[in-house]
N, C-alpha and C. Protein backbone atom coordinates (compact mmCIF):
# COMPACT_ATOMS: atom_id res chain seq x y z
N UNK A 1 -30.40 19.64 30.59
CA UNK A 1 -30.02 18.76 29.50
C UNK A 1 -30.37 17.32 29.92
N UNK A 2 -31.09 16.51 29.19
CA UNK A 2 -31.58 15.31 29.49
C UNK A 2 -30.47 14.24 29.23
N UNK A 3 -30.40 13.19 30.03
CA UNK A 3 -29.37 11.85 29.57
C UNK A 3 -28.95 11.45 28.65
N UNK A 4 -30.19 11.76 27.61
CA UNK A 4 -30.10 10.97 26.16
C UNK A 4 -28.65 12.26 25.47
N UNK A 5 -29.27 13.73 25.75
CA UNK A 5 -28.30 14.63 25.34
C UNK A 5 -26.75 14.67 25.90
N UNK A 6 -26.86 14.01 27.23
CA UNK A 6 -25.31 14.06 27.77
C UNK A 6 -24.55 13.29 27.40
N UNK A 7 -25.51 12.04 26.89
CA UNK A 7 -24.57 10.68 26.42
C UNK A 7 -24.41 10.83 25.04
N UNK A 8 -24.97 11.75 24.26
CA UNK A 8 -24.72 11.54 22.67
C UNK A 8 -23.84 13.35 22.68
N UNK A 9 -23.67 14.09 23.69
CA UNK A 9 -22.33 14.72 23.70
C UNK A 9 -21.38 14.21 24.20
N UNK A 10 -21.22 12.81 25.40
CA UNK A 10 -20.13 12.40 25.32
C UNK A 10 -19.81 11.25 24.23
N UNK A 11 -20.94 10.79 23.37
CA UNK A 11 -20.00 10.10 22.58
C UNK A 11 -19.64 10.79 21.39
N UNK A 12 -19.99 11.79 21.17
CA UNK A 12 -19.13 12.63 20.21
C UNK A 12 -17.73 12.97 20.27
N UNK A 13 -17.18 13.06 21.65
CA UNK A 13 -16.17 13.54 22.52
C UNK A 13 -15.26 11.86 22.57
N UNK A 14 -15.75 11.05 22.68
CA UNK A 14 -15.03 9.72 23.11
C UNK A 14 -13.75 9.60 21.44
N UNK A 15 -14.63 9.69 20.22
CA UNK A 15 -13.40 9.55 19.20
C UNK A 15 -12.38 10.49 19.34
N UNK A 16 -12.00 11.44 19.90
CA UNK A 16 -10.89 12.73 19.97
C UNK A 16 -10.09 12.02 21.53
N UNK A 17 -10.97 11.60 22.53
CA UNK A 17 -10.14 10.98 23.26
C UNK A 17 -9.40 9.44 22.89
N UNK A 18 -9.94 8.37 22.22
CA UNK A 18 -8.87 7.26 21.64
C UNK A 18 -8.18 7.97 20.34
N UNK A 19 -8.21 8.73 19.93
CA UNK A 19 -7.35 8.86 19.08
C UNK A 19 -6.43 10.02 19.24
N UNK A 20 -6.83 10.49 20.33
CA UNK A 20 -5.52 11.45 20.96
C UNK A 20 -4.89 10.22 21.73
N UNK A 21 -5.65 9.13 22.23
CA UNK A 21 -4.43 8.47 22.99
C UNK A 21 -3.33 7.43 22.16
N UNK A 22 -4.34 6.92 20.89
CA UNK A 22 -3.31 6.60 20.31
C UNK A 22 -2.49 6.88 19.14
N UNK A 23 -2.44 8.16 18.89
CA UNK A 23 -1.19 9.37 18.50
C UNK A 23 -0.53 9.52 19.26
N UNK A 24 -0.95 9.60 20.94
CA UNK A 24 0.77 9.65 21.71
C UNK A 24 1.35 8.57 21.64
N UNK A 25 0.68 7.24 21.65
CA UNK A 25 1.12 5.98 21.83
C UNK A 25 2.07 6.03 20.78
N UNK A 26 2.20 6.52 19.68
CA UNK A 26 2.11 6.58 18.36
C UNK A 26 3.57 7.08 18.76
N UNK A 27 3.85 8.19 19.10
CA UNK A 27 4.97 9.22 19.33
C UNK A 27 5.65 8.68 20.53
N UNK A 28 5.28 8.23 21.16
CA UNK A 28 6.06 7.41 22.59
C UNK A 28 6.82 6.41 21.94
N UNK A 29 6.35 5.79 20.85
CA UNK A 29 6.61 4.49 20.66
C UNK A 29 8.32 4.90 19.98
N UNK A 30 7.99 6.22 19.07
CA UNK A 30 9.04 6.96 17.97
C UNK A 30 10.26 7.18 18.89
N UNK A 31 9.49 8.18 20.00
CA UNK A 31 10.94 8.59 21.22
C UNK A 31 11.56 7.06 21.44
N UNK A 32 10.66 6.34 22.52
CA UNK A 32 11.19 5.51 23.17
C UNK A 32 12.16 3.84 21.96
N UNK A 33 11.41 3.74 20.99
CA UNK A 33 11.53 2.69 20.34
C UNK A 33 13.04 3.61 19.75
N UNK A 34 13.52 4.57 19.37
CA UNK A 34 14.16 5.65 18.72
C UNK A 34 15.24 5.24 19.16
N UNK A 35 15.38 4.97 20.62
CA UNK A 35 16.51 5.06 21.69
C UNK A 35 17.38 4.16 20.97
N UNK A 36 16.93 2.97 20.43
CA UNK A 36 17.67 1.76 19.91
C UNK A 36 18.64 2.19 19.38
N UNK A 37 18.32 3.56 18.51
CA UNK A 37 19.26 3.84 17.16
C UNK A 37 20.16 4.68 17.38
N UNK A 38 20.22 5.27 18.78
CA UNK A 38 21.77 5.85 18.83
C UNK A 38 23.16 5.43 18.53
N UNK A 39 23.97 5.77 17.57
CA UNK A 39 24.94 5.18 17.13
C UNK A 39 25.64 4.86 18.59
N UNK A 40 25.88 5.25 19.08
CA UNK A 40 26.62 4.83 20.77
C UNK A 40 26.45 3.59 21.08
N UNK A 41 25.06 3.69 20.76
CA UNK A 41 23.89 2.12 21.42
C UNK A 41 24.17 0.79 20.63
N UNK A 42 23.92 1.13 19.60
CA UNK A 42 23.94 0.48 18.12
C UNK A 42 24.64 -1.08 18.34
N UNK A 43 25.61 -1.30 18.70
CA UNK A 43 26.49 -2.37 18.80
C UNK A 43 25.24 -3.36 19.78
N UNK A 44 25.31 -3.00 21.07
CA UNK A 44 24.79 -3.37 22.27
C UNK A 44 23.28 -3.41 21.91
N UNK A 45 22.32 -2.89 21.02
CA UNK A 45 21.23 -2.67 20.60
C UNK A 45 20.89 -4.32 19.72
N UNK A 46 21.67 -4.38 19.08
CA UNK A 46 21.43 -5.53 17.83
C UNK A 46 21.66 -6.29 18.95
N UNK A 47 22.21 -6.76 19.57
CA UNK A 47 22.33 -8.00 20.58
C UNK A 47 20.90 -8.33 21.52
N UNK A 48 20.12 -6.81 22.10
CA UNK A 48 19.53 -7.17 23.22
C UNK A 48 18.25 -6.73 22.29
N UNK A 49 18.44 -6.20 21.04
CA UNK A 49 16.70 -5.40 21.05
C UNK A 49 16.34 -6.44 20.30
N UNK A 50 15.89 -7.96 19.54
CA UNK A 50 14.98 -8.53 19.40
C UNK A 50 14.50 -9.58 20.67
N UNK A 51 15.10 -9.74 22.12
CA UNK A 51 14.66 -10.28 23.15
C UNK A 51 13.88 -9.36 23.82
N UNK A 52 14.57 -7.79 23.57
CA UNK A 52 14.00 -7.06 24.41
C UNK A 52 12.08 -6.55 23.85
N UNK A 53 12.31 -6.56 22.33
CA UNK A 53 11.10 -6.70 21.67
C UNK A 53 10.16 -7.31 21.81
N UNK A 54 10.61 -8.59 21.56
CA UNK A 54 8.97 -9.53 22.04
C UNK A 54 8.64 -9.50 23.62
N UNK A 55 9.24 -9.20 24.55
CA UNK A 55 8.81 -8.73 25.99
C UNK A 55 7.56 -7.20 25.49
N UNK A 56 8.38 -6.66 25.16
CA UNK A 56 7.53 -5.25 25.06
C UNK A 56 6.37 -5.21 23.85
N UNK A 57 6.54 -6.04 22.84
CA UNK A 57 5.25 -6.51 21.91
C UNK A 57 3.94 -7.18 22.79
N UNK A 58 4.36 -8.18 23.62
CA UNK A 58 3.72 -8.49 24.57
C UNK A 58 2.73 -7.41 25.07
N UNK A 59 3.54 -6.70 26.17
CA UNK A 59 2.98 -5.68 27.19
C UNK A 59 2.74 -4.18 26.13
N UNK A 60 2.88 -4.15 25.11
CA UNK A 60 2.65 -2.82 24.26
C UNK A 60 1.35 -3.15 23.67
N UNK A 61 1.11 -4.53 23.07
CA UNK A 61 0.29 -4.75 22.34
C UNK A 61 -1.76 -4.08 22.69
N UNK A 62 -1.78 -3.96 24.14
CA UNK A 62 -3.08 -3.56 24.62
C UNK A 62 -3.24 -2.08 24.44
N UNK A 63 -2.93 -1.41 24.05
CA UNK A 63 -2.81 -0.09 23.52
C UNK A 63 -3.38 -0.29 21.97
N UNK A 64 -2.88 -0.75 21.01
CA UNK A 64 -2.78 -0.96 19.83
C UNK A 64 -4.54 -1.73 19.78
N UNK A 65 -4.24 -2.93 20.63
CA UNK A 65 -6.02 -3.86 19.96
C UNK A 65 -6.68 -2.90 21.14
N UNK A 66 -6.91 -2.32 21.91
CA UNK A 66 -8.11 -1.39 22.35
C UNK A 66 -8.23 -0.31 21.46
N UNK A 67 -6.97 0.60 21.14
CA UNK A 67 -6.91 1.86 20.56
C UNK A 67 -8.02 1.83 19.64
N UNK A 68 -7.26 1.32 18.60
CA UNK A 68 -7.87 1.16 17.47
C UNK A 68 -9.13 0.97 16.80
N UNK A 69 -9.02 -0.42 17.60
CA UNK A 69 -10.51 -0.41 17.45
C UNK A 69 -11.91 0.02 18.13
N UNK A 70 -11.55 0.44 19.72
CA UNK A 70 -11.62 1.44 20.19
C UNK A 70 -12.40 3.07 19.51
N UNK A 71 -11.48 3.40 18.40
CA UNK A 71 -11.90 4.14 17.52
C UNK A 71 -12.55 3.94 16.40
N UNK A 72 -12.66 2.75 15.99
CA UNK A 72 -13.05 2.61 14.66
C UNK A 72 -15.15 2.41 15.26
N UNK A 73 -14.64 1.82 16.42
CA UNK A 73 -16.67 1.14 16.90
C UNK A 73 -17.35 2.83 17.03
N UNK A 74 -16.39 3.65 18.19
CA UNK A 74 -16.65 5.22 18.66
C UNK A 74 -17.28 5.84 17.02
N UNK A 75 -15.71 5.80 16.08
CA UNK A 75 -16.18 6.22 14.92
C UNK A 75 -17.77 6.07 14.24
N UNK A 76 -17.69 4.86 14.27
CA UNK A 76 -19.11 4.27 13.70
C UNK A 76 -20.43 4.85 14.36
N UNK A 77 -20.46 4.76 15.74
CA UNK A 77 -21.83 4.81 16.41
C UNK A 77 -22.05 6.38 16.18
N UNK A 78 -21.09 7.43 16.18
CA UNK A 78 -21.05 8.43 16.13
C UNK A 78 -21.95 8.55 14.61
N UNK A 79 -21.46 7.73 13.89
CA UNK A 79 -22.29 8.49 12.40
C UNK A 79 -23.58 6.94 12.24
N UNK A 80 -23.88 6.90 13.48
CA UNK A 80 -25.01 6.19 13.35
C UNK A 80 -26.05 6.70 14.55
N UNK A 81 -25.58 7.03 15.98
CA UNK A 81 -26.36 7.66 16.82
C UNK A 81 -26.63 9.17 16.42
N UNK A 82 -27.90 9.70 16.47
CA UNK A 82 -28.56 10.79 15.93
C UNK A 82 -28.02 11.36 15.42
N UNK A 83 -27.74 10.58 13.96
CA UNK A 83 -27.37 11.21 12.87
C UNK A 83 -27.52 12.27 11.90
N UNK A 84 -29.06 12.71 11.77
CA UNK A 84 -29.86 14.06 11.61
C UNK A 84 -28.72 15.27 11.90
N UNK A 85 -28.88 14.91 13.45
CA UNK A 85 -28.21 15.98 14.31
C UNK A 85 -26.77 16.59 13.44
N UNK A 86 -26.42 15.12 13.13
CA UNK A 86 -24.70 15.27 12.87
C UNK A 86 -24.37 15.70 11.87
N UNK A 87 -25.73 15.50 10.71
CA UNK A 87 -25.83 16.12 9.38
C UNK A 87 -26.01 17.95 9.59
N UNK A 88 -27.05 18.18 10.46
CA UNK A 88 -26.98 19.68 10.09
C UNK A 88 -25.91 19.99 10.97
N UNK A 89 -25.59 20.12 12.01
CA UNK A 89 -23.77 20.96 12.15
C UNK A 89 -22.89 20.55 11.74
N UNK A 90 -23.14 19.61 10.66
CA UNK A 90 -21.97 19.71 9.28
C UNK A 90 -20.99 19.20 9.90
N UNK A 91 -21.32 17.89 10.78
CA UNK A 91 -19.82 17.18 11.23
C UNK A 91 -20.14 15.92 10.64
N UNK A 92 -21.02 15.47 10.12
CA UNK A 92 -20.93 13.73 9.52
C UNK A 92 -19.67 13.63 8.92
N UNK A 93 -19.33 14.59 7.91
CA UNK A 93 -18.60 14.06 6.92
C UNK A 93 -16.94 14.17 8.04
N UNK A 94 -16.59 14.98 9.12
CA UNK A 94 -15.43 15.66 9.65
C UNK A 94 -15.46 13.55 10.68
N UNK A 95 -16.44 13.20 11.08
CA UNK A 95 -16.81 11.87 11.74
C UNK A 95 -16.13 10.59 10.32
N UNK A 96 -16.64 11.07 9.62
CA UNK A 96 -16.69 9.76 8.29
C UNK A 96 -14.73 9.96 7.92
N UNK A 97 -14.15 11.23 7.88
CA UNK A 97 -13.09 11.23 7.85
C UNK A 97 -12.25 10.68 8.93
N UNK A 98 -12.49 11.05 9.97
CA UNK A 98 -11.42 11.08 10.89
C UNK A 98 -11.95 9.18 11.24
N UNK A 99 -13.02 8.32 10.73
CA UNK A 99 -13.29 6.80 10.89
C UNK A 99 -11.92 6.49 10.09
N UNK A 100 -12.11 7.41 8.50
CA UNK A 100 -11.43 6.51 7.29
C UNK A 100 -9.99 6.67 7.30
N UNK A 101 -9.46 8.08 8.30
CA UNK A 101 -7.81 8.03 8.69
C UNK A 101 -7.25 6.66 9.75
N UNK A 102 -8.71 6.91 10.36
CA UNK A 102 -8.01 6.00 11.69
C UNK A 102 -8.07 4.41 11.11
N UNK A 103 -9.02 4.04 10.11
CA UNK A 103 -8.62 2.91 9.25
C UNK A 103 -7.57 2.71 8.42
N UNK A 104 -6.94 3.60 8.30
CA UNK A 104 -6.28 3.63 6.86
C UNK A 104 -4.72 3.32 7.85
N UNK A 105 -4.55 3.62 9.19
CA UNK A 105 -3.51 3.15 9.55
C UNK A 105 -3.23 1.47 9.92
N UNK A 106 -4.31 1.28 10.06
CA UNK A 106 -3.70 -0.39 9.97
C UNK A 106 -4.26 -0.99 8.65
N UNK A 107 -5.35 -0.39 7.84
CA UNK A 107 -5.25 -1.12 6.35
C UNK A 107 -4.33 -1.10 5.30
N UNK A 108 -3.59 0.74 5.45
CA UNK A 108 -2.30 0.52 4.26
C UNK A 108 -0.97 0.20 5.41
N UNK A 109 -0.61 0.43 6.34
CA UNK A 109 0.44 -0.28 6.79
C UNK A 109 0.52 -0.84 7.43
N UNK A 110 -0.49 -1.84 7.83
CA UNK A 110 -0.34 -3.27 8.82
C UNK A 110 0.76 -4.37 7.81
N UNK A 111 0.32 -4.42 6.95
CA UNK A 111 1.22 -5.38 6.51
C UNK A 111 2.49 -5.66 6.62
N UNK A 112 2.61 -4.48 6.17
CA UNK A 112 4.51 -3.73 6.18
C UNK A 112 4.82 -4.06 7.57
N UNK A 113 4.12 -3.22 8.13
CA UNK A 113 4.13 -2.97 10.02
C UNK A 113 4.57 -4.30 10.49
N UNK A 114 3.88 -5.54 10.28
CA UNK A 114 3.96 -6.92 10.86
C UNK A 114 4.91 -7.40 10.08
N UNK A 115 5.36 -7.07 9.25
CA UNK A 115 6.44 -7.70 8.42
C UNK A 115 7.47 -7.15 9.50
N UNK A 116 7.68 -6.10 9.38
CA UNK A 116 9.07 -5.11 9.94
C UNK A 116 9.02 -5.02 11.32
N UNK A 117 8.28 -5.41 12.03
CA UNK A 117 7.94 -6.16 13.82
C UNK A 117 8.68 -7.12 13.81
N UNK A 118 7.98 -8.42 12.86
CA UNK A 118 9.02 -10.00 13.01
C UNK A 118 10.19 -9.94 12.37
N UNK A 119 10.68 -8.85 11.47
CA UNK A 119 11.98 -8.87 11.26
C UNK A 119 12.54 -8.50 13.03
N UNK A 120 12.19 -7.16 13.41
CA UNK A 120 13.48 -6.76 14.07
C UNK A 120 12.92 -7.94 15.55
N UNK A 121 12.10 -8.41 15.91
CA UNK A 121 11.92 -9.98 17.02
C UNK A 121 12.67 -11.18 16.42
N UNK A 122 12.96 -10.95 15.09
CA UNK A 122 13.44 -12.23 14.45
C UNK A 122 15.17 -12.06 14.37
N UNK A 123 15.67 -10.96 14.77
CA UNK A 123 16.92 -10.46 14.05
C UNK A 123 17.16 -10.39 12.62
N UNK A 124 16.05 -9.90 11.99
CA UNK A 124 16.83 -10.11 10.66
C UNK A 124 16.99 -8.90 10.25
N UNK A 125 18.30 -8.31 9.53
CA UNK A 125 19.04 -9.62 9.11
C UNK A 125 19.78 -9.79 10.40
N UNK A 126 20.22 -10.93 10.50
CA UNK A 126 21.29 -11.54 11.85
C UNK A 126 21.86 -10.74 11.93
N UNK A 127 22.42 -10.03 13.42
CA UNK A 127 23.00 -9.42 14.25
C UNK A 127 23.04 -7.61 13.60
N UNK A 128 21.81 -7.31 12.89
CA UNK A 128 21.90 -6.28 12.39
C UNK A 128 20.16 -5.89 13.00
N UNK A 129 19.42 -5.93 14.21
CA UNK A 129 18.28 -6.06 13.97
C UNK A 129 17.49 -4.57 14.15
N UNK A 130 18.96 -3.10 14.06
CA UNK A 130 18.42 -1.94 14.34
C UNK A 130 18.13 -1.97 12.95
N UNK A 131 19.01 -2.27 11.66
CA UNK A 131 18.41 -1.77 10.33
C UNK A 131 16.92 -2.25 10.27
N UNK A 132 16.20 -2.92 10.45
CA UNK A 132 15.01 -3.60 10.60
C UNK A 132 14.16 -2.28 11.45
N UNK A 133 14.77 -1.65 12.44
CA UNK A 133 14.24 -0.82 13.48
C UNK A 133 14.46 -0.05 13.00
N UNK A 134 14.94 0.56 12.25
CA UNK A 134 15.01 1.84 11.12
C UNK A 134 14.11 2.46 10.14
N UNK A 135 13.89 0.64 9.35
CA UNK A 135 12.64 0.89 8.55
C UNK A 135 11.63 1.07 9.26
N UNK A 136 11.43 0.67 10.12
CA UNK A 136 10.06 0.37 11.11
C UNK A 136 9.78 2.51 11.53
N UNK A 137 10.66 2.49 12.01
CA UNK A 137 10.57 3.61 12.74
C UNK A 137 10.13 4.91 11.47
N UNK A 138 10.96 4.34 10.23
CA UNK A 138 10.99 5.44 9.14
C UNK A 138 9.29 5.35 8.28
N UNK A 139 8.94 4.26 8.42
CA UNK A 139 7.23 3.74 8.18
C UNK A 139 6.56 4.29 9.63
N UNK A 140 7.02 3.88 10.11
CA UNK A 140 6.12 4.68 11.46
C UNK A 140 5.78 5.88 11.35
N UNK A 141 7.05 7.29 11.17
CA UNK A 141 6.26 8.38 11.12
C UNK A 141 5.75 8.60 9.98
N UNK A 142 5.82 7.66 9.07
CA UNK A 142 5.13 8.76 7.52
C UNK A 142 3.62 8.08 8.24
N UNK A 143 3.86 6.94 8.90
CA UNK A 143 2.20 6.22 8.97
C UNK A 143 1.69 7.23 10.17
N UNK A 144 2.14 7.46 11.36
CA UNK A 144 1.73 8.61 12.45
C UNK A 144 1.38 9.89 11.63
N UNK A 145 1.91 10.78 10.43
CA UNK A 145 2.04 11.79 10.10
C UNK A 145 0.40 11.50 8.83
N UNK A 146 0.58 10.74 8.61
CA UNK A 146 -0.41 10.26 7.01
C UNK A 146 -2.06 10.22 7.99
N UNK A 147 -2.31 9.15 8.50
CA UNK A 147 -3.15 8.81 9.36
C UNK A 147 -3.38 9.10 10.87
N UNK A 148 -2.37 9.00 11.72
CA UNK A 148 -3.20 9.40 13.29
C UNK A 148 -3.42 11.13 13.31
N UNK A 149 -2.75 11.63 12.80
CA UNK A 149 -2.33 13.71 13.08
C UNK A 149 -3.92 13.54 12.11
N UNK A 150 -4.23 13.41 10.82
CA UNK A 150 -5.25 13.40 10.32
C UNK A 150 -7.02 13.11 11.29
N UNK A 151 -5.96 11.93 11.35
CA UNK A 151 -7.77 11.03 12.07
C UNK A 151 -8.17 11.97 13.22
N UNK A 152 -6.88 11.98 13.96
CA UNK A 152 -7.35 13.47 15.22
C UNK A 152 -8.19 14.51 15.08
N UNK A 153 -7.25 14.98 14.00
CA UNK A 153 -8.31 16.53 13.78
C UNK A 153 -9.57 16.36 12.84
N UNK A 154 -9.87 15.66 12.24
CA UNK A 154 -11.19 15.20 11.54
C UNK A 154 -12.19 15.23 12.51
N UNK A 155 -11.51 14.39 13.70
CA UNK A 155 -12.42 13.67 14.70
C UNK A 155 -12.86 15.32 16.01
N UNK A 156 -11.42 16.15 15.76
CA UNK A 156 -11.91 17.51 16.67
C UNK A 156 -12.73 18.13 15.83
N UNK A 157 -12.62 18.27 14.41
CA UNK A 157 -13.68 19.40 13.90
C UNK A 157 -14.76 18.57 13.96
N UNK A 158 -14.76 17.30 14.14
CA UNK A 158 -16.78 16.87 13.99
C UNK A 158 -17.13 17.21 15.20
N UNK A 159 -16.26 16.77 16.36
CA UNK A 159 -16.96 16.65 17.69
C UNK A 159 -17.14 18.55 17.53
N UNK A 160 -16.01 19.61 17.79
CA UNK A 160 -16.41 20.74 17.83
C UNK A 160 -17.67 21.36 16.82
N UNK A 161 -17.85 20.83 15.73
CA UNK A 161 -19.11 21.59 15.14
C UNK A 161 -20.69 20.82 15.80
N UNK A 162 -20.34 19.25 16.04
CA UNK A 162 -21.18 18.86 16.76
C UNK A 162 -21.79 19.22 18.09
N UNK A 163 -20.55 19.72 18.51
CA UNK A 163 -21.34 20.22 20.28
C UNK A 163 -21.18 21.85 20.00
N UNK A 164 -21.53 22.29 18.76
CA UNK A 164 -21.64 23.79 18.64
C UNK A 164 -22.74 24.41 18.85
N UNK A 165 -24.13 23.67 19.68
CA UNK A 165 -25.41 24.24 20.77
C UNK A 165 -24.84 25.16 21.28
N UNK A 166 -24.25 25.13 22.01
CA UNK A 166 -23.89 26.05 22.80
C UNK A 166 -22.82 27.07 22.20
N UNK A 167 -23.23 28.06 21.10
CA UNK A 167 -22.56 29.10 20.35
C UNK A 167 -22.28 30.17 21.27
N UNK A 168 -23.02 30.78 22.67
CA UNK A 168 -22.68 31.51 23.34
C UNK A 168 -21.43 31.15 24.17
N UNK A 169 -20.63 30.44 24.15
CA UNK A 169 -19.26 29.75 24.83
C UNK A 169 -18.64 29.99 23.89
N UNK A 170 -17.74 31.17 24.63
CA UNK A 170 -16.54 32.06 23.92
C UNK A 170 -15.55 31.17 23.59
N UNK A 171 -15.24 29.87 24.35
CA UNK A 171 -14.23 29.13 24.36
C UNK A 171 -14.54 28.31 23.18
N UNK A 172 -15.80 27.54 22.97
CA UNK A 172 -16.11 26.64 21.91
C UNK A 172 -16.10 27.58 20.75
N UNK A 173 -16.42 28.73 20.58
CA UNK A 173 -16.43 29.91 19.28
C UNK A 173 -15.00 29.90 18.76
N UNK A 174 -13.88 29.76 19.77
CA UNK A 174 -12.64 30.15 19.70
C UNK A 174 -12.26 28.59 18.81
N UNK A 175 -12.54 27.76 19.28
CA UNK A 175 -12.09 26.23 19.02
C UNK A 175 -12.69 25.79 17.80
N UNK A 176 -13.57 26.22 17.22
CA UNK A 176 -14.33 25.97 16.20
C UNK A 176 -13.59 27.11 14.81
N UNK A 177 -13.26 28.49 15.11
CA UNK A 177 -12.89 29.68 14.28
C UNK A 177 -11.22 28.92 14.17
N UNK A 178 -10.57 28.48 14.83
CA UNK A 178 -8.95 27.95 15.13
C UNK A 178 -9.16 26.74 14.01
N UNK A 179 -10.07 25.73 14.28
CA UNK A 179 -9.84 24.70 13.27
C UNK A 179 -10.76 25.01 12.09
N UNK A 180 -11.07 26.02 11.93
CA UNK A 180 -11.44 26.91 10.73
C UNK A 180 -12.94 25.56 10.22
N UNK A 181 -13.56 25.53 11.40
CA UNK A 181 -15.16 25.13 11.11
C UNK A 181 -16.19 26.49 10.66
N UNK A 182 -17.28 26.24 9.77
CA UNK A 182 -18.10 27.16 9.86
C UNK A 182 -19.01 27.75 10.72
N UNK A 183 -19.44 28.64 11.56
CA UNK A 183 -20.05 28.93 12.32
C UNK A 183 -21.04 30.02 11.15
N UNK A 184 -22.33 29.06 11.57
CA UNK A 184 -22.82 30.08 11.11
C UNK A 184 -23.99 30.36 12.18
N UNK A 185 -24.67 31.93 11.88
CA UNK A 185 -24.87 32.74 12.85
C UNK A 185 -26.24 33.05 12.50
């Protein structure tokens, strides 16, 4: 297999890795950010979680501006590097989806998102700043569930029908028949 072929199977492969990483980021954020809202906590929570926020907005934030966009450039080159290719194993369009999920999480809820960030860094409302972390969290998973779970698997069925050369690999046959790609024979 020549260079040109190893590097345009690993960049087929690179969108399933940022956007598997930031779906966990995604779900880490749900567990860990979650913790706030234990009624136990709750009292002691509104006091420390908008100081404790902008510390961790800080140091969280490099996840989010690599991830993302990260995926959106991967996305692109993918349905621009040997594109032919990408057309006949019938992954352009599984590439063009899993670009337009992984956009669609910061085009339909960035707004909201940055709104409901500087509420709960801002305390608002005053000394209540888990209700703020509530909405956030309750927009979070419809936005994790709507867009990243989507953009993922868009991005596995292109890369799997894309690196489907190799049809004699029982394992790639298996991975391709599971996310119910066409193999044809």
């Amino acid at each position: 297999m020549s260079v040109t072929d190893t590097s345009i199977r690993a960049l087929r492969l690179l969108p399933v890795l940022t956007s598997t990483a930031v779906l966990m980021f995604a779900v880490d954020e749900h567990i860990f950010l979650g913790t706030w809202m234990a009624p136990t906590f709750r009292e002691r929570a509104n006091v420390h979680l908008p100081s404790w926020f902008q510390l961790w907005g800080r140091r969280g934030r490099w996840v989010i501006l690599l991830g993302y966009p990260g995926t959106y450039v991967l996305g692109m080159l993918n349905l621009l590097v040997a594109r032919p290719r990408l057309k006949v194993a019938g992954a352009e369009k599984w590439y063009a989806m899993g670009l337009l999920f992984s956009v669609a999480h910061i085009a339909i809820f960035g707004k909201r998102a940055r709104k409901l960030l500087a509420d709960i860094k801002g305390n608002v409302p005053r000394g209540n700043s888990t209700r703020s972390m509530g909405a956030w969290l309750r927009m979070h998973t419809i936005r994790t569930f709507m867009t990243d779970v989507p953009a993922l698997v868009f991005f596995v069925v292109g890369a799997l029908k894309a690196l489907e050369s190799s049809r004699e690999d029982p394992v790639l046959t298996f991975w391709l028949k599971w996310f119910g790609a066409d193999i044809v024979e």
